[in-house]
PDB file of N, CA and C in Angstrom:
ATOM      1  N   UNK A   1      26.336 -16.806 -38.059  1.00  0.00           N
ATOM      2  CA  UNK A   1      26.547 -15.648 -37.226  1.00  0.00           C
ATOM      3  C   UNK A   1      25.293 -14.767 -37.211  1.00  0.00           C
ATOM      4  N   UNK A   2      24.324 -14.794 -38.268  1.00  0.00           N
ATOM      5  CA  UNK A   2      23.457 -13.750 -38.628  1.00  0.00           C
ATOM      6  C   UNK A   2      22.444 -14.422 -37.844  1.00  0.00           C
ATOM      7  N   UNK A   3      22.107 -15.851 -37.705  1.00  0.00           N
ATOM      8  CA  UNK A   3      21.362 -16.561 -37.338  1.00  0.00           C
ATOM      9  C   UNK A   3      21.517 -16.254 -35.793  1.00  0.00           C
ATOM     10  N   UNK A   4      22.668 -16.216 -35.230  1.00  0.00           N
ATOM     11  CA  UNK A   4      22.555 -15.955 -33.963  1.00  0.00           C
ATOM     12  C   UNK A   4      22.346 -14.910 -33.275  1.00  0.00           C
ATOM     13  N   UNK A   5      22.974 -13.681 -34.021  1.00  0.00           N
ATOM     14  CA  UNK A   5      22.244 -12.061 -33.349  1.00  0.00           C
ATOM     15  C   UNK A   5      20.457 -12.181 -33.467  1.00  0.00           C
ATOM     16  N   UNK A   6      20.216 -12.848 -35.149  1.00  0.00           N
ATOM     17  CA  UNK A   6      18.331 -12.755 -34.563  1.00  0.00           C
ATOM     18  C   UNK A   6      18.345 -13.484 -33.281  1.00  0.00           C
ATOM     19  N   UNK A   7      18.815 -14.838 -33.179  1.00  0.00           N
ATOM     20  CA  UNK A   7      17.820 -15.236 -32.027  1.00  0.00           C
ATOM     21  C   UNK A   7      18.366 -14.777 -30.550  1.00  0.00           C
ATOM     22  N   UNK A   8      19.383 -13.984 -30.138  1.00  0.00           N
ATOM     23  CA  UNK A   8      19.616 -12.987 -29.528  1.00  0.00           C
ATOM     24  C   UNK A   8      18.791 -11.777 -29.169  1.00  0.00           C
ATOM     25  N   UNK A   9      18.651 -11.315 -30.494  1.00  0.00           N
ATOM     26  CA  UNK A   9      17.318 -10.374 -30.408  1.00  0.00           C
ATOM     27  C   UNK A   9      15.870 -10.359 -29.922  1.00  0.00           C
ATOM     28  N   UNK A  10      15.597 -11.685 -30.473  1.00  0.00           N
ATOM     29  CA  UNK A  10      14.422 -12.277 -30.347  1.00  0.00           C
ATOM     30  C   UNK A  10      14.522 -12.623 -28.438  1.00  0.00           C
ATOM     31  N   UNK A  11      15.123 -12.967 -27.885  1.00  0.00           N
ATOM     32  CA  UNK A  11      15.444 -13.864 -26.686  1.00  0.00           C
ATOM     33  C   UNK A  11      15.443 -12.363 -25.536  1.00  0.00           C
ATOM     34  N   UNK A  12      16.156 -10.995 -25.813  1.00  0.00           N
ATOM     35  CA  UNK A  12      16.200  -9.765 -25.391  1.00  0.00           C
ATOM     36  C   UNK A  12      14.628  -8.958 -25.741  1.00  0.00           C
ATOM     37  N   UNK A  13      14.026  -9.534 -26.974  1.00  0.00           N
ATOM     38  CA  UNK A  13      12.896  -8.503 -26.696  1.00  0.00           C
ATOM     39  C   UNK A  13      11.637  -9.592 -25.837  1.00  0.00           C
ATOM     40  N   UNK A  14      11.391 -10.670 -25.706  1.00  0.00           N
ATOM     41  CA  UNK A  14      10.914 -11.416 -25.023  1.00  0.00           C
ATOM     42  C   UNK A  14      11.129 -11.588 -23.444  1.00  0.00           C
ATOM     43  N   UNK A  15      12.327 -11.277 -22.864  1.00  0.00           N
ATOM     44  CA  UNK A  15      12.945 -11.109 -21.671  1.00  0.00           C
ATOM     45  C   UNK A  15      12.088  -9.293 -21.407  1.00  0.00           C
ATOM     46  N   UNK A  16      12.566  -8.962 -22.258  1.00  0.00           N
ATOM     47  CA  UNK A  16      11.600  -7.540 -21.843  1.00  0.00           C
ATOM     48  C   UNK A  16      10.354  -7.582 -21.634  1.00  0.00           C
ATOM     49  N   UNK A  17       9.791  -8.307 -22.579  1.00  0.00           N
ATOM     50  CA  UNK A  17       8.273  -8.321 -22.367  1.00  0.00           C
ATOM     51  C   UNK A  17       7.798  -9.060 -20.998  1.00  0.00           C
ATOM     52  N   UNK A  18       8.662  -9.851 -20.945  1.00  0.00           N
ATOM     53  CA  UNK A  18       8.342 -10.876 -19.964  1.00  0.00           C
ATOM     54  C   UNK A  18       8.207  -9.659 -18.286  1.00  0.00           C
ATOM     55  N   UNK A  19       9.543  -8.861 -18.329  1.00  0.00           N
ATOM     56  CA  UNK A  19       9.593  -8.260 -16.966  1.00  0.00           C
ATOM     57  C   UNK A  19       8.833  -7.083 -17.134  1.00  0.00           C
ATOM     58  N   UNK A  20       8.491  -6.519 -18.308  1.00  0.00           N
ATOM     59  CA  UNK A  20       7.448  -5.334 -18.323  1.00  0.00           C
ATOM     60  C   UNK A  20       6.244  -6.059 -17.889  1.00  0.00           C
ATOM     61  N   UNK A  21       5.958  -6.816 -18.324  1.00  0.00           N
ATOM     62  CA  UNK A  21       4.289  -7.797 -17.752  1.00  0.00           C
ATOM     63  C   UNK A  21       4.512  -8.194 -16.307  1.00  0.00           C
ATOM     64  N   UNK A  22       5.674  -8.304 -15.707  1.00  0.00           N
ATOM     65  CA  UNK A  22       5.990  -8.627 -14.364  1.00  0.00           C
ATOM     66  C   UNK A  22       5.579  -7.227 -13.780  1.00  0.00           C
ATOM     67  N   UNK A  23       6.073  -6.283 -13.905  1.00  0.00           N
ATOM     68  CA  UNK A  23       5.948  -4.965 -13.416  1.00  0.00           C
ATOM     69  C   UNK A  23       4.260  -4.275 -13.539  1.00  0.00           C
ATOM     70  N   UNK A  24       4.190  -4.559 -14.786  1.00  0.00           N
ATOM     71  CA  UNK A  24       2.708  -3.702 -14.751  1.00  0.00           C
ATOM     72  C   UNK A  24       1.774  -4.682 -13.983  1.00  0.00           C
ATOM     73  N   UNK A  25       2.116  -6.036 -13.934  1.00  0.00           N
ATOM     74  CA  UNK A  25       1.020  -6.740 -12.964  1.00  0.00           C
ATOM     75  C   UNK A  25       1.130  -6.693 -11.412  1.00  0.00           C
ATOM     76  N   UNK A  26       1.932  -5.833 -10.807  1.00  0.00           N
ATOM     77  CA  UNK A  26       2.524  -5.806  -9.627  1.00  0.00           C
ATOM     78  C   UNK A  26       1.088  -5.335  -8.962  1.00  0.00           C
ATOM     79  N   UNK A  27       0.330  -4.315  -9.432  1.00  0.00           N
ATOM     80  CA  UNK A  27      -0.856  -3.601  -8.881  1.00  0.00           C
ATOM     81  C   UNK A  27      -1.934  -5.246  -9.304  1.00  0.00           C
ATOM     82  N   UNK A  28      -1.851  -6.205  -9.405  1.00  0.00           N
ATOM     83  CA  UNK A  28      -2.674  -6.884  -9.691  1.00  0.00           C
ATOM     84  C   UNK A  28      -2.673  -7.912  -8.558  1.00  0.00           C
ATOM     85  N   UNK A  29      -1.637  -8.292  -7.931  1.00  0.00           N
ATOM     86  CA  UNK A  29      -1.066  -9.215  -7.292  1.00  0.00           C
ATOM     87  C   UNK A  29      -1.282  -8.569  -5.714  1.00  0.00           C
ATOM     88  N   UNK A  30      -2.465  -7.594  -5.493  1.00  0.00           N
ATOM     89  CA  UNK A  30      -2.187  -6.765  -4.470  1.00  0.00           C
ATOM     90  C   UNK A  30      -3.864  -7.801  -3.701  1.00  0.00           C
ATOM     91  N   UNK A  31      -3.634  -7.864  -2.772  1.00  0.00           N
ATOM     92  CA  UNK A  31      -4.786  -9.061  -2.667  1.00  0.00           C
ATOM     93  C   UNK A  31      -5.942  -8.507  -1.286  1.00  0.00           C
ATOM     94  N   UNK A  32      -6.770  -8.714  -1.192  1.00  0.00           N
ATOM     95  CA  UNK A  32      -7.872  -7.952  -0.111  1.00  0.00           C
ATOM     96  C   UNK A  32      -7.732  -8.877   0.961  1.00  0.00           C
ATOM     97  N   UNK A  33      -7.545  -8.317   1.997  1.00  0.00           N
ATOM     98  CA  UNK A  33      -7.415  -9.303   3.329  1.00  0.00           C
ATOM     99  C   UNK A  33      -9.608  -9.505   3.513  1.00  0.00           C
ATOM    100  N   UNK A  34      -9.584 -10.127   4.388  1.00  0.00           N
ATOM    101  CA  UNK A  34     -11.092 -10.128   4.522  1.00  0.00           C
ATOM    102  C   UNK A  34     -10.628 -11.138   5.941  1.00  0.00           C
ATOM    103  N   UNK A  35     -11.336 -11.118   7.034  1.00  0.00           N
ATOM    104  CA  UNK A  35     -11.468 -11.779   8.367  1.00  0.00           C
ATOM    105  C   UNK A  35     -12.448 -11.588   8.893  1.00  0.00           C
ATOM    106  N   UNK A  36     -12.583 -12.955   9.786  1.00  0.00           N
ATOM    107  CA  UNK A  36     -14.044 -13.438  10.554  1.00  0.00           C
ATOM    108  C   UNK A  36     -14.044 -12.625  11.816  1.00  0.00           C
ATOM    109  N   UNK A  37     -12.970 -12.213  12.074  1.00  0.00           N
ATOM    110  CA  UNK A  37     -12.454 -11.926  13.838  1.00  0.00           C
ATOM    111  C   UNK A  37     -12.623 -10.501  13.742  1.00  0.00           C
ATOM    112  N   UNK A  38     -12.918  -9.732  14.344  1.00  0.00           N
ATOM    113  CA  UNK A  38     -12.394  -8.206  14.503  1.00  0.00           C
ATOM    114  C   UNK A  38     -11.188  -8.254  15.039  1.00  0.00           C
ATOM    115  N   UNK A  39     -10.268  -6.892  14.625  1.00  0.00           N
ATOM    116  CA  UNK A  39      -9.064  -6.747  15.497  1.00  0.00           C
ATOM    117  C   UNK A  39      -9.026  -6.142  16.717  1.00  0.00           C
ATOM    118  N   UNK A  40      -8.405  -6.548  17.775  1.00  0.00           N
ATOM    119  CA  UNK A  40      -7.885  -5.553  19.107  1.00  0.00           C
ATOM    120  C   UNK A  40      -8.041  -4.209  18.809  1.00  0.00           C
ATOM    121  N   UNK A  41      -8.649  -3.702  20.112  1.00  0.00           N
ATOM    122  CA  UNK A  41      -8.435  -2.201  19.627  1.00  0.00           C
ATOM    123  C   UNK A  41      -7.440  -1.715  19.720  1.00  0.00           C
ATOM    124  N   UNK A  42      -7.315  -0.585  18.664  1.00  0.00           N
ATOM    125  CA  UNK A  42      -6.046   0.304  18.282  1.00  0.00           C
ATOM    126  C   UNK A  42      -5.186   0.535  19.785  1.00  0.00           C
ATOM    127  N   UNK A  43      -4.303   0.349  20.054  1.00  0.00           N
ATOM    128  CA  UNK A  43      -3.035   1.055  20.835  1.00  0.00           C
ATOM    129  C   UNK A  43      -2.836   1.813  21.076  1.00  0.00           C
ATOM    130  N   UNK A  44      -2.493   2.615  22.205  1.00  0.00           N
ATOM    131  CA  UNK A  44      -2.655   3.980  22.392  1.00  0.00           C
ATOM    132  C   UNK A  44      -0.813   4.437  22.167  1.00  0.00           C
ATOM    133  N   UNK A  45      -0.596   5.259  21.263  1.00  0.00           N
ATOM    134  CA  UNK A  45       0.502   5.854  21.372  1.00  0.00           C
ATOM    135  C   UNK A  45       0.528   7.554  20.981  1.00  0.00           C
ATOM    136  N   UNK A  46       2.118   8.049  21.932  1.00  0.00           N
ATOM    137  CA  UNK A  46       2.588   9.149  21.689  1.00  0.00           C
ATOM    138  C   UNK A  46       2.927   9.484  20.483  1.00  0.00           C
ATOM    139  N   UNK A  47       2.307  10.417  19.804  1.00  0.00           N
ATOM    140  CA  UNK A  47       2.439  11.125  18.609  1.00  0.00           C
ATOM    141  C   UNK A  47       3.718  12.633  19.021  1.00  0.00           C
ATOM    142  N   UNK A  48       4.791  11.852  18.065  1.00  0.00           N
ATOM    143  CA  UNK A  48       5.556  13.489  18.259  1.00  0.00           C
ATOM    144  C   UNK A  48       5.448  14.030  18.142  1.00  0.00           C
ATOM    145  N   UNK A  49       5.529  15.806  18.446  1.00  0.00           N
ATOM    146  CA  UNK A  49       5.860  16.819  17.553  1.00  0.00           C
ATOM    147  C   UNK A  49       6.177  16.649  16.296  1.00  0.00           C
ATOM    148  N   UNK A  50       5.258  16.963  15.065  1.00  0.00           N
ATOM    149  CA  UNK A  50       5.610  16.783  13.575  1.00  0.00           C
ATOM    150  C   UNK A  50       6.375  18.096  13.127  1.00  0.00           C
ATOM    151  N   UNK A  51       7.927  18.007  12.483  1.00  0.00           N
ATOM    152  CA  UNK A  51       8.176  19.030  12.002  1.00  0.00           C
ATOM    153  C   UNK A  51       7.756  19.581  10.693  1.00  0.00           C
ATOM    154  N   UNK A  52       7.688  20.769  10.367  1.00  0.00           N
ATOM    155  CA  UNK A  52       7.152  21.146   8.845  1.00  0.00           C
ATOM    156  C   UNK A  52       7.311  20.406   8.061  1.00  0.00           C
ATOM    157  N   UNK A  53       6.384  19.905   6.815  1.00  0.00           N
ATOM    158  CA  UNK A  53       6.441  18.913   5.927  1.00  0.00           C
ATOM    159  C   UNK A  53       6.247  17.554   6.385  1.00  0.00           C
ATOM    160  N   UNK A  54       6.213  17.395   7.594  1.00  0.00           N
ATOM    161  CA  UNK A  54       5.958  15.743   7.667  1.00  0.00           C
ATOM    162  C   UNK A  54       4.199  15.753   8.457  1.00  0.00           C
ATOM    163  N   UNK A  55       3.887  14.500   8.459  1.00  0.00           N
ATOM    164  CA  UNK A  55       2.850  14.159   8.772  1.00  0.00           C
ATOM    165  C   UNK A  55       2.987  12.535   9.643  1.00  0.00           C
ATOM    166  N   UNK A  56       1.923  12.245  10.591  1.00  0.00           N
ATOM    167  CA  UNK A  56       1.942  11.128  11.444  1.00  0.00           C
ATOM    168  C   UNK A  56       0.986   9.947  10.707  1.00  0.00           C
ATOM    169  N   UNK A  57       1.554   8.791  10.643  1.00  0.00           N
ATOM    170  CA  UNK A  57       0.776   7.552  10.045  1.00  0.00           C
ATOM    171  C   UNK A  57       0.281   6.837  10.946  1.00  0.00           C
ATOM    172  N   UNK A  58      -0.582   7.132  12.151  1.00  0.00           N
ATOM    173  CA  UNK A  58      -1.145   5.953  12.976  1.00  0.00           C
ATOM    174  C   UNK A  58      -1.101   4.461  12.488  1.00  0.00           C
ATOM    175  N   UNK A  59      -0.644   3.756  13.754  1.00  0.00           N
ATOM    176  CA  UNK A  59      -0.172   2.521  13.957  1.00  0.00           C
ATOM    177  C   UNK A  59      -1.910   1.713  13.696  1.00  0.00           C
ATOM    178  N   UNK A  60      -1.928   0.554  13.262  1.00  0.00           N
ATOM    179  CA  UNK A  60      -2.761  -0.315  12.926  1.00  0.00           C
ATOM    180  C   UNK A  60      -2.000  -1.738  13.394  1.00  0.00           C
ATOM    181  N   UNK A  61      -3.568  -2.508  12.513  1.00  0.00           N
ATOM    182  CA  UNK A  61      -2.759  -3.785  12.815  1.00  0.00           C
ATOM    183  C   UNK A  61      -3.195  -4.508  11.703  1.00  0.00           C
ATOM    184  N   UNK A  62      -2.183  -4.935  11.392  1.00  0.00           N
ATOM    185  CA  UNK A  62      -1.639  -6.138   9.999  1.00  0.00           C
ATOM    186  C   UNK A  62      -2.471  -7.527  10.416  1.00  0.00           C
ATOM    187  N   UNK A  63      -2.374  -8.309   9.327  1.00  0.00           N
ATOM    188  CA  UNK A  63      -2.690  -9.879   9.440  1.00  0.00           C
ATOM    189  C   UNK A  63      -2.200 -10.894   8.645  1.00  0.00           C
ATOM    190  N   UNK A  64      -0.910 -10.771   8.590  1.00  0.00           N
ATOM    191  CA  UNK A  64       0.297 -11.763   8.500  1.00  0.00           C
ATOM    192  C   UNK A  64      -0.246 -12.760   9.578  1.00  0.00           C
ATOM    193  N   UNK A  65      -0.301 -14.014   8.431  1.00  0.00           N
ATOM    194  CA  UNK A  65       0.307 -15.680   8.932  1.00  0.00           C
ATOM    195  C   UNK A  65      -0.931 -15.978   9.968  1.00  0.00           C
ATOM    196  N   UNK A  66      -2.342 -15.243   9.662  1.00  0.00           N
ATOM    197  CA  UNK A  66      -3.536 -15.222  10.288  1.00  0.00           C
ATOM    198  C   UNK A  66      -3.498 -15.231  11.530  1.00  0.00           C
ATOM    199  N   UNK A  67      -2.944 -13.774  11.800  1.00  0.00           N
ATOM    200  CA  UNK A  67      -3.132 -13.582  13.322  1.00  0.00           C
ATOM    201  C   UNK A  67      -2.726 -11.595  12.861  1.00  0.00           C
ATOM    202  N   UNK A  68      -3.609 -11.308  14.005  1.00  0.00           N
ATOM    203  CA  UNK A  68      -3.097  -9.749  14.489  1.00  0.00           C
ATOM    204  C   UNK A  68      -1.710  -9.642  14.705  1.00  0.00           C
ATOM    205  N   UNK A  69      -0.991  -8.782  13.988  1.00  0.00           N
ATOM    206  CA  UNK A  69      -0.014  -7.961  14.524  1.00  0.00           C
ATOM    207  C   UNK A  69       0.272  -6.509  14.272  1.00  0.00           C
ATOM    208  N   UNK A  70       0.319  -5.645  15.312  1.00  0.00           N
ATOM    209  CA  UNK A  70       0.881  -4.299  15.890  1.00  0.00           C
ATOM    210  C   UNK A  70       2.234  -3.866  14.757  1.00  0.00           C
ATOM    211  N   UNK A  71       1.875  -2.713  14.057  1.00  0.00           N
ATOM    212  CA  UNK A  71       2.182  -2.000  13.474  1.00  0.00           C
ATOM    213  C   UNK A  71       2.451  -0.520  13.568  1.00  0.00           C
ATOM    214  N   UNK A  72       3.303  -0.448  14.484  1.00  0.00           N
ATOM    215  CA  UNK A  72       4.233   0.898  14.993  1.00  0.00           C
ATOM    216  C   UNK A  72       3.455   2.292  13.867  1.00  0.00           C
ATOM    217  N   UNK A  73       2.558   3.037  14.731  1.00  0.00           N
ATOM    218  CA  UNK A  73       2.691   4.657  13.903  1.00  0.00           C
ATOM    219  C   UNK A  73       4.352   5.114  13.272  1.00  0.00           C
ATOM    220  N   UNK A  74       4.008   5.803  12.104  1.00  0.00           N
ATOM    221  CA  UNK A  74       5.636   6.888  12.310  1.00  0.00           C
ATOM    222  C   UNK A  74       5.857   7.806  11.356  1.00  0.00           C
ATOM    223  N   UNK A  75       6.395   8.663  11.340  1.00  0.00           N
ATOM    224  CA  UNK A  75       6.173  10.027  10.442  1.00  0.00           C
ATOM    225  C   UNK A  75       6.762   9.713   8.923  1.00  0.00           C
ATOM    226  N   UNK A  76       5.928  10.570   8.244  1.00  0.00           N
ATOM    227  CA  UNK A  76       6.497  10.604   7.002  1.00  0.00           C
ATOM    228  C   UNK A  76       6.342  11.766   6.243  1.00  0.00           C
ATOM    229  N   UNK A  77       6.704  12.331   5.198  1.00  0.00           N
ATOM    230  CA  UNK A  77       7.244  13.532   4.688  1.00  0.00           C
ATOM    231  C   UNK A  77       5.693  13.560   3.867  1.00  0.00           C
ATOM    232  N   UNK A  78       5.407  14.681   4.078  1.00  0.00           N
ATOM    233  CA  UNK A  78       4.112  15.122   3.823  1.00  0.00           C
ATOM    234  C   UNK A  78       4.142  15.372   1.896  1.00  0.00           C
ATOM    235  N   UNK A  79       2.787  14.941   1.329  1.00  0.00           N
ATOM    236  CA  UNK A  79       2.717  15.211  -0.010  1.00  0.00           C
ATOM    237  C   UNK A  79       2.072  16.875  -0.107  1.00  0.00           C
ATOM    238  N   UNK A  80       2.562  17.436  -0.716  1.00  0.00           N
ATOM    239  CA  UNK A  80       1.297  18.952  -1.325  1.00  0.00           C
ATOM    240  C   UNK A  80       0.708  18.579  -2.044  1.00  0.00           C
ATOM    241  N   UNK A  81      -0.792  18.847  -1.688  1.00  0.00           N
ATOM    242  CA  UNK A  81      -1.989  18.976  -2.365  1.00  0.00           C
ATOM    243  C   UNK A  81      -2.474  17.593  -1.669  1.00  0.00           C
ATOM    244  N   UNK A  82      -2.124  16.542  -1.098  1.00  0.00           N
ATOM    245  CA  UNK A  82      -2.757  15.323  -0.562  1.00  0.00           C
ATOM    246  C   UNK A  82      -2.661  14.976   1.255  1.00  0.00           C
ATOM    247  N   UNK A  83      -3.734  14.250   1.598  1.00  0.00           N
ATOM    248  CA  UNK A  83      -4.136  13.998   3.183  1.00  0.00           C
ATOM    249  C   UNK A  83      -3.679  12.480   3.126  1.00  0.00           C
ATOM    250  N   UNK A  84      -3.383  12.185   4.190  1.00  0.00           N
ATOM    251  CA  UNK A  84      -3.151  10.694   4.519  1.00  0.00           C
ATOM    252  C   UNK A  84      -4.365  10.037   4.874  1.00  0.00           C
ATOM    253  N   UNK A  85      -4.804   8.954   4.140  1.00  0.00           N
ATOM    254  CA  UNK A  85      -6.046   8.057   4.693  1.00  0.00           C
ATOM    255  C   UNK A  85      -5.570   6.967   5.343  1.00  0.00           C
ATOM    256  N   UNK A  86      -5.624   6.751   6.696  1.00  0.00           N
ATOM    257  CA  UNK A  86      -4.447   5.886   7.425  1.00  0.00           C
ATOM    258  C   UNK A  86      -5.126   4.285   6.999  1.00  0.00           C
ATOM    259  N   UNK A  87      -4.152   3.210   7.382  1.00  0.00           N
ATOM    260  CA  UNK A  87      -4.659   1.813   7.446  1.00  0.00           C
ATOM    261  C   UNK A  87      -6.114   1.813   8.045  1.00  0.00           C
ATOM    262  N   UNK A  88      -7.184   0.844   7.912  1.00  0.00           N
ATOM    263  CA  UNK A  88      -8.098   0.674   9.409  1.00  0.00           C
ATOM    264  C   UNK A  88      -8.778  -0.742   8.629  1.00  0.00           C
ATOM    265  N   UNK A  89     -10.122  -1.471   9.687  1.00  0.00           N
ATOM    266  CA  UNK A  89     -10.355  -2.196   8.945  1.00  0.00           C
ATOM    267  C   UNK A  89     -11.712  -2.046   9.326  1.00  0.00           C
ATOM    268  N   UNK A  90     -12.090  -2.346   8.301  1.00  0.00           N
ATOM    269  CA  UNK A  90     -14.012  -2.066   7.828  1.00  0.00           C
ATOM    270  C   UNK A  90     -14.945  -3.268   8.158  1.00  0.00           C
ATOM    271  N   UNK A  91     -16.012  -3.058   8.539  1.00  0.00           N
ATOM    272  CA  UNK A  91     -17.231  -3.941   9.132  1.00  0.00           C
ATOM    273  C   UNK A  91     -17.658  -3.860   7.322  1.00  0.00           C
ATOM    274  N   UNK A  92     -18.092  -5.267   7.461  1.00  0.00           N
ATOM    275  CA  UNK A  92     -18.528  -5.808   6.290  1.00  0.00           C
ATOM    276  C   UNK A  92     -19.175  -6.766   5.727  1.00  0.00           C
ATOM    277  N   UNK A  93     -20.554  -6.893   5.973  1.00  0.00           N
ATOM    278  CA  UNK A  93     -21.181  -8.045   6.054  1.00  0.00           C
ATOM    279  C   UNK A  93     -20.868  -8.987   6.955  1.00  0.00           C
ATOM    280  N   UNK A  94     -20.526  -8.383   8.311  1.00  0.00           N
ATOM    281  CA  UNK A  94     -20.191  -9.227   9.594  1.00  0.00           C
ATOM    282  C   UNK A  94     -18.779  -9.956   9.397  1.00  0.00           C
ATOM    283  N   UNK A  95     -17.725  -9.156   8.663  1.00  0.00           N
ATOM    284  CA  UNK A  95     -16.434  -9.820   8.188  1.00  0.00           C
ATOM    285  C   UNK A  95     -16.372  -8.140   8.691  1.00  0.00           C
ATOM    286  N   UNK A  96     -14.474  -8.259   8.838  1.00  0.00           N
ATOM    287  CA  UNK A  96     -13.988  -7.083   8.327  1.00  0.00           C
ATOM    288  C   UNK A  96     -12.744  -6.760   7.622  1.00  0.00           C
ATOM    289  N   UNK A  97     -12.500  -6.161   6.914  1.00  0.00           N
ATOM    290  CA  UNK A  97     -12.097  -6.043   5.709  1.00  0.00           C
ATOM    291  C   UNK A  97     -10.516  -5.279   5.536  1.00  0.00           C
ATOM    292  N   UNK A  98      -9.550  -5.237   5.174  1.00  0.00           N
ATOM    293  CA  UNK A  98      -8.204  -4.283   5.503  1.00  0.00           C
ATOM    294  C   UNK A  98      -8.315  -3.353   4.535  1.00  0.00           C
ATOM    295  N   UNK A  99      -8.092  -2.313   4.477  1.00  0.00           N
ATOM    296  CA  UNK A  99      -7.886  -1.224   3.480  1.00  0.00           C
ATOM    297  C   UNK A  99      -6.824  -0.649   4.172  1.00  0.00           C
ATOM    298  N   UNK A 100      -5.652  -0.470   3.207  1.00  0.00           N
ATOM    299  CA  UNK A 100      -4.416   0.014   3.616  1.00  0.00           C
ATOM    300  C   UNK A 100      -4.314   1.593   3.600  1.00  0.00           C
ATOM    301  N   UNK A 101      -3.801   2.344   3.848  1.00  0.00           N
ATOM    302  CA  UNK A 101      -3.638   3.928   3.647  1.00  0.00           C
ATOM    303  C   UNK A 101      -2.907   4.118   2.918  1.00  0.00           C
ATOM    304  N   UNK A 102      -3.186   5.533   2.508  1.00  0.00           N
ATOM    305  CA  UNK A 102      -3.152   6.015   1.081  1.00  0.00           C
ATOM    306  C   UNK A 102      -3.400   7.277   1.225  1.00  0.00           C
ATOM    307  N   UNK A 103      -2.686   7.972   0.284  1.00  0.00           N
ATOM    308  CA  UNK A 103      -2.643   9.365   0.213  1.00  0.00           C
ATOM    309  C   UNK A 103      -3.941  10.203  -0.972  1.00  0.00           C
ATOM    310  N   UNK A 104      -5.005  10.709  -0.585  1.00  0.00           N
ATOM    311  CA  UNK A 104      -5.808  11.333  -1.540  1.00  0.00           C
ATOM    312  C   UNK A 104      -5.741  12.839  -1.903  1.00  0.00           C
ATOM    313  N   UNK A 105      -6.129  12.938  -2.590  1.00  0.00           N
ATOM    314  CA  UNK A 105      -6.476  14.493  -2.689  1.00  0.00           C
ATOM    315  C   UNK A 105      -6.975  15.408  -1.709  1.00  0.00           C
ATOM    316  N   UNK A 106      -6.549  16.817  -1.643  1.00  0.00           N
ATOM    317  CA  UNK A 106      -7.374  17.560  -0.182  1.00  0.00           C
ATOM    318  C   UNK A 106      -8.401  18.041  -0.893  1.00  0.00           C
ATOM    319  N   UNK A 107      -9.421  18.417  -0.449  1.00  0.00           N
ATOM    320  CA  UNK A 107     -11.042  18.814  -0.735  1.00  0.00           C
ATOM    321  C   UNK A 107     -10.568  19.835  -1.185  1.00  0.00           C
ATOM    322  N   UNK A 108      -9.119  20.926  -0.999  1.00  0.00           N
ATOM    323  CA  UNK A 108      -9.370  22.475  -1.963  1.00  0.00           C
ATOM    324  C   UNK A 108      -8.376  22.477  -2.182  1.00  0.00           C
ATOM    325  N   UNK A 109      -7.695  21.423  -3.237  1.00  0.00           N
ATOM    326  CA  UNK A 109      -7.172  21.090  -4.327  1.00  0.00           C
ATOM    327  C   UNK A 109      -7.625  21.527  -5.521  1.00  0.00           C
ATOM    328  N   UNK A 110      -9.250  20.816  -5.461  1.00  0.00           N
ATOM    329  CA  UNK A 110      -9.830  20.350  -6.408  1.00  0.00           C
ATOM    330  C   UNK A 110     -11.308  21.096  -6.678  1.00  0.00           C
ATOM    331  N   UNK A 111     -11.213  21.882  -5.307  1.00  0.00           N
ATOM    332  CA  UNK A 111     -12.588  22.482  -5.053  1.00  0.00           C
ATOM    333  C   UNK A 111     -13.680  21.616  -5.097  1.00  0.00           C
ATOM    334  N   UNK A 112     -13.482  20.502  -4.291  1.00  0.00           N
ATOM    335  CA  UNK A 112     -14.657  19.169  -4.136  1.00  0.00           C
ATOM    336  C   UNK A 112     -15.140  20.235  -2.696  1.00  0.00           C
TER     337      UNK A 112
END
């Protein structure tokens, strides 16, 4: 009986470790697009009226299954103290490159 709660124990703290190492590697598994092609230019769309607290995420375009696809703008609830750096994709040694958006710091936050 004693024999079996250890290896119970043993089997529960290993299962933990196992999904804590799943989790903290999640930011690892995040992978850099890079392409030969440039994308279409951006889409022209209507930006709503933003109500207080929210902010607009301009639409981009993704590259799922190696091809362009259109990625709808759309509002989202604004952070304090941070600016939205939207999706776009970067010229890069004649490649260009995806960098996703992301929320940074505002310049007088921090007094940068």
């Amino acid at each position: 009986m004693r024999d079996g709660t250890l290896k119970r124990t043993a089997r529960g703290i290993l299962l933990s470790l196992v999904v804590a190492g799943g989790v903290a590697s999640g930011s690892a598994l995040a992978r850099t697009i890079i392409v030969e092609v440039a994308p279409p230019p951006a889409r022209v769309e209507v930006i709503p009226v933003q109500r207080h607290g929210y902010t607009w995420a301009p639409g981009y375009w993704s590259y799922p299954r190696n091809q362009y696809v259109w990625v709808n703008g759309h509002t989202m609830r604004t952070r304090t103290g941070y600016e939205w750096t939207p999706d776009r994709w970067n010229q890069v040694n004649g490649r260009h490159e995806y960098q996703a958006g992301r929320w940074t710091r505002g310049n007088d936050v921090h007094g940068q």
